[in-house]
Protein backbone atom coordinates (compact mmCIF):
# COMPACT_ATOMS: atom_id res chain seq x y z
CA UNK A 1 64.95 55.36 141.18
CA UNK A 2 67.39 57.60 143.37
CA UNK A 3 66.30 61.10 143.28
CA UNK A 4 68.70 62.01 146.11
CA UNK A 5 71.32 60.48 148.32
CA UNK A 6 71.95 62.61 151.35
CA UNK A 7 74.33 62.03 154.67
CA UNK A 8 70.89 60.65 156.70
CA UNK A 9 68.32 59.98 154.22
CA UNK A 10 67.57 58.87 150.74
CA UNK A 11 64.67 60.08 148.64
CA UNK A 12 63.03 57.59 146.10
CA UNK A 13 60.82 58.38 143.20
CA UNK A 14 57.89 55.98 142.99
CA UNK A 15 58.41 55.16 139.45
CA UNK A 16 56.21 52.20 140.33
CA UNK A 17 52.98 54.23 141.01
CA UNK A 18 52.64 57.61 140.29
CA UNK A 19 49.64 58.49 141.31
CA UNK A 20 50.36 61.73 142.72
CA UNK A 21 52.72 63.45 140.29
CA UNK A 22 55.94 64.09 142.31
CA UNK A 23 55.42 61.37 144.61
CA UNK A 24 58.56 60.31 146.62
CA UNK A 25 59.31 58.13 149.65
CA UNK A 26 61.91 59.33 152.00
CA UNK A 27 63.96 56.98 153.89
CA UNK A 28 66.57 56.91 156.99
CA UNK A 29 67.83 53.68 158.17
CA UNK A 30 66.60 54.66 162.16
CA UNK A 31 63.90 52.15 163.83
CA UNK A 32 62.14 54.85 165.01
CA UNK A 33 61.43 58.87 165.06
CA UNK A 34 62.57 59.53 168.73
CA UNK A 35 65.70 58.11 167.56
CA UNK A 36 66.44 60.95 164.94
CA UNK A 37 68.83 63.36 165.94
CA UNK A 38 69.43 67.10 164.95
CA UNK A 39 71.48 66.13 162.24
CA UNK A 40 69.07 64.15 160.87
CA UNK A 41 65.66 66.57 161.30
CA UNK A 42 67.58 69.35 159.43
CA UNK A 43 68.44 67.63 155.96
CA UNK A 44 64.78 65.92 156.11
CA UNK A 45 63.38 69.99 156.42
CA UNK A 46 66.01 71.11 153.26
CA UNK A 47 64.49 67.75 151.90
CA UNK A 48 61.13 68.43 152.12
CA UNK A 49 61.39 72.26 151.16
CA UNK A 50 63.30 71.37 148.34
CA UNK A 51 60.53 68.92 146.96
CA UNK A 52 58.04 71.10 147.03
CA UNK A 53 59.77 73.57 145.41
CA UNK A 54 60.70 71.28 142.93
CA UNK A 55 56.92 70.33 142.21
CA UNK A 56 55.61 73.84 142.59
CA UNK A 57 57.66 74.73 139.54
CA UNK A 58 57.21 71.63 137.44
CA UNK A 59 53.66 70.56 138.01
CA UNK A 60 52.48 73.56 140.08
CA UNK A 61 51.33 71.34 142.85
CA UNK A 62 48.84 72.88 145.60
CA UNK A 63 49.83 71.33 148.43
CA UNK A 64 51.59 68.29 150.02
CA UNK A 65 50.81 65.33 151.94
CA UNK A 66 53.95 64.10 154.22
CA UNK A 67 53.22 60.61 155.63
CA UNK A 68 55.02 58.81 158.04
CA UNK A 69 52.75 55.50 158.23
CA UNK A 70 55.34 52.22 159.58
CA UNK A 71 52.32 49.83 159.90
CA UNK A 72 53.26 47.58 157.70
CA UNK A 73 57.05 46.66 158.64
CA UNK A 74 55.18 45.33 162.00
CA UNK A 75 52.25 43.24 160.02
CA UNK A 76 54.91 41.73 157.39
CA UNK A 77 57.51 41.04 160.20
CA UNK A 78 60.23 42.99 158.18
CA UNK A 79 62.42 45.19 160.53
CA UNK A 80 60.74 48.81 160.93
CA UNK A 81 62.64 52.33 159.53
CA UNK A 82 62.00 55.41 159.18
CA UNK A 83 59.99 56.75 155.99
CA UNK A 84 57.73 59.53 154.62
CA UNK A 85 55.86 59.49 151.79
CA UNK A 86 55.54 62.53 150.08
CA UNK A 87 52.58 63.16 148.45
CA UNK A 88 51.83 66.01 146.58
CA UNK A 89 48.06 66.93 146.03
CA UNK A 90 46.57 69.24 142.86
CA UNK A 91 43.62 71.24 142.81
CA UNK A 92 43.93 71.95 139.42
CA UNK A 93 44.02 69.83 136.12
CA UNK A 94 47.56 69.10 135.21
CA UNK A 95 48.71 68.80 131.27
CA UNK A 96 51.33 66.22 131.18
CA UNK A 97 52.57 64.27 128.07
CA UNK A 98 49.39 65.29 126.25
CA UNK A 99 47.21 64.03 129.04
CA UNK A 100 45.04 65.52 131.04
CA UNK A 101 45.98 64.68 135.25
CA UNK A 102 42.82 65.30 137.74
CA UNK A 103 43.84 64.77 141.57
CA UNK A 104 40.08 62.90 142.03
CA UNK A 105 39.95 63.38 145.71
CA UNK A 106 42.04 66.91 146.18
CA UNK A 107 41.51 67.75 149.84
CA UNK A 108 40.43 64.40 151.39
CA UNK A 109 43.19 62.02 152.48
CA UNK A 110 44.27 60.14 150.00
CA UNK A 111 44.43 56.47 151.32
CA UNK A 112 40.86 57.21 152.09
CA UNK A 113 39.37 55.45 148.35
CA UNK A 114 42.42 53.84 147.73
CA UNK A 115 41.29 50.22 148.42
CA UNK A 116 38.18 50.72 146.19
CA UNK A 117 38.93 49.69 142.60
CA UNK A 118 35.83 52.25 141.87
CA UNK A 119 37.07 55.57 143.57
CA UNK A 120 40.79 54.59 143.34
CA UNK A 121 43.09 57.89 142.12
CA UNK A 122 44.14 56.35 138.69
CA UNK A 123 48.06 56.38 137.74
CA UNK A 124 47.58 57.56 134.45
CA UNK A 125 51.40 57.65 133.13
CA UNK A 126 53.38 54.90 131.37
CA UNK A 127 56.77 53.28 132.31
CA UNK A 128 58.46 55.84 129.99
CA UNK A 129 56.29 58.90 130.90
CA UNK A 130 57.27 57.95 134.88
CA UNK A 131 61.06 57.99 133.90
CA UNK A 132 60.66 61.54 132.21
CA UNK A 133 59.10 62.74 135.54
CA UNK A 134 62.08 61.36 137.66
CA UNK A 135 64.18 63.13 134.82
CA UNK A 136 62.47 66.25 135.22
CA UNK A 137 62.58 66.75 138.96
CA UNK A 138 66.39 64.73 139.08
CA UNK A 139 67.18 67.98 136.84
CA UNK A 140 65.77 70.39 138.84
CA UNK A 141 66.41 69.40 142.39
CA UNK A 142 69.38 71.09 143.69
CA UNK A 143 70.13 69.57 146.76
CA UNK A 144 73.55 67.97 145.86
């Protein structure tokens, strides 16, 4: 789902896994960072600012992870682009939809259990729970 749809980049809620309440991926069609101009470095900054503003105020979020990992566009053969993932991290319990959200591994990197079926960070929300959260922070993000 399209949270935002800016001049250079595109910001997509991972209604598919959420994880991390708030999680997003940011995207711009370039192969590569060094290819980003000005232009381009500015609306990812109001981008990024505005998320975690956004989060702050909804879920009071800590902190935030901002991830720029293209590995995988080389190992599947798909043609690499630019992306972030945007990852915001809780210290605190969050109460969402009656349910109580712990960030397991606050403060440790978060890919770090996440191939462990054991130590995994659980995505606790449902299909219609995700869609409230993308409603919630479409509502609130201002970046137009």
């Amino acid at each position: 789902m399209t949270l935002y749809q800016g001049k250079y980049w595109e910001v997509v809620f991972t209604d598919w896994c959420q994880e991390f309440p708030g999680e997003c991926i940011i995207s711009n069609d370039k192969e590569s960072l060094s290819n980003l101009n000005e232009d381009e470095w500015i609306e990812l900054g109001l981008i990024e600012k505005e998320l975690e503003r956004v989060c702050k105020k909804l879920f009071n979020a800590t902190m935030f992870n901002f991830a720029c990992l293209m590995n995988n566009a080389y190992r599947d053969n798909e043609k690499p682009h630019v992306h972030f993932h945007f990852i915001p991290r809780y210290k605190d319990s969050l109460k969402l939809f009656n349910k109580t959200y712990q960030d397991r591994h606050f403060g440790y990197n978060m890919w770090k259990w996440s191939l462990s079926k054991f130590k995994a960070q659980k995505d606790i929300f449902t299909k219609e729970e995700k869609k409230a959260i993308f409603e919630m922070m479409q509502k609130e993000f201002k970046i137009k």
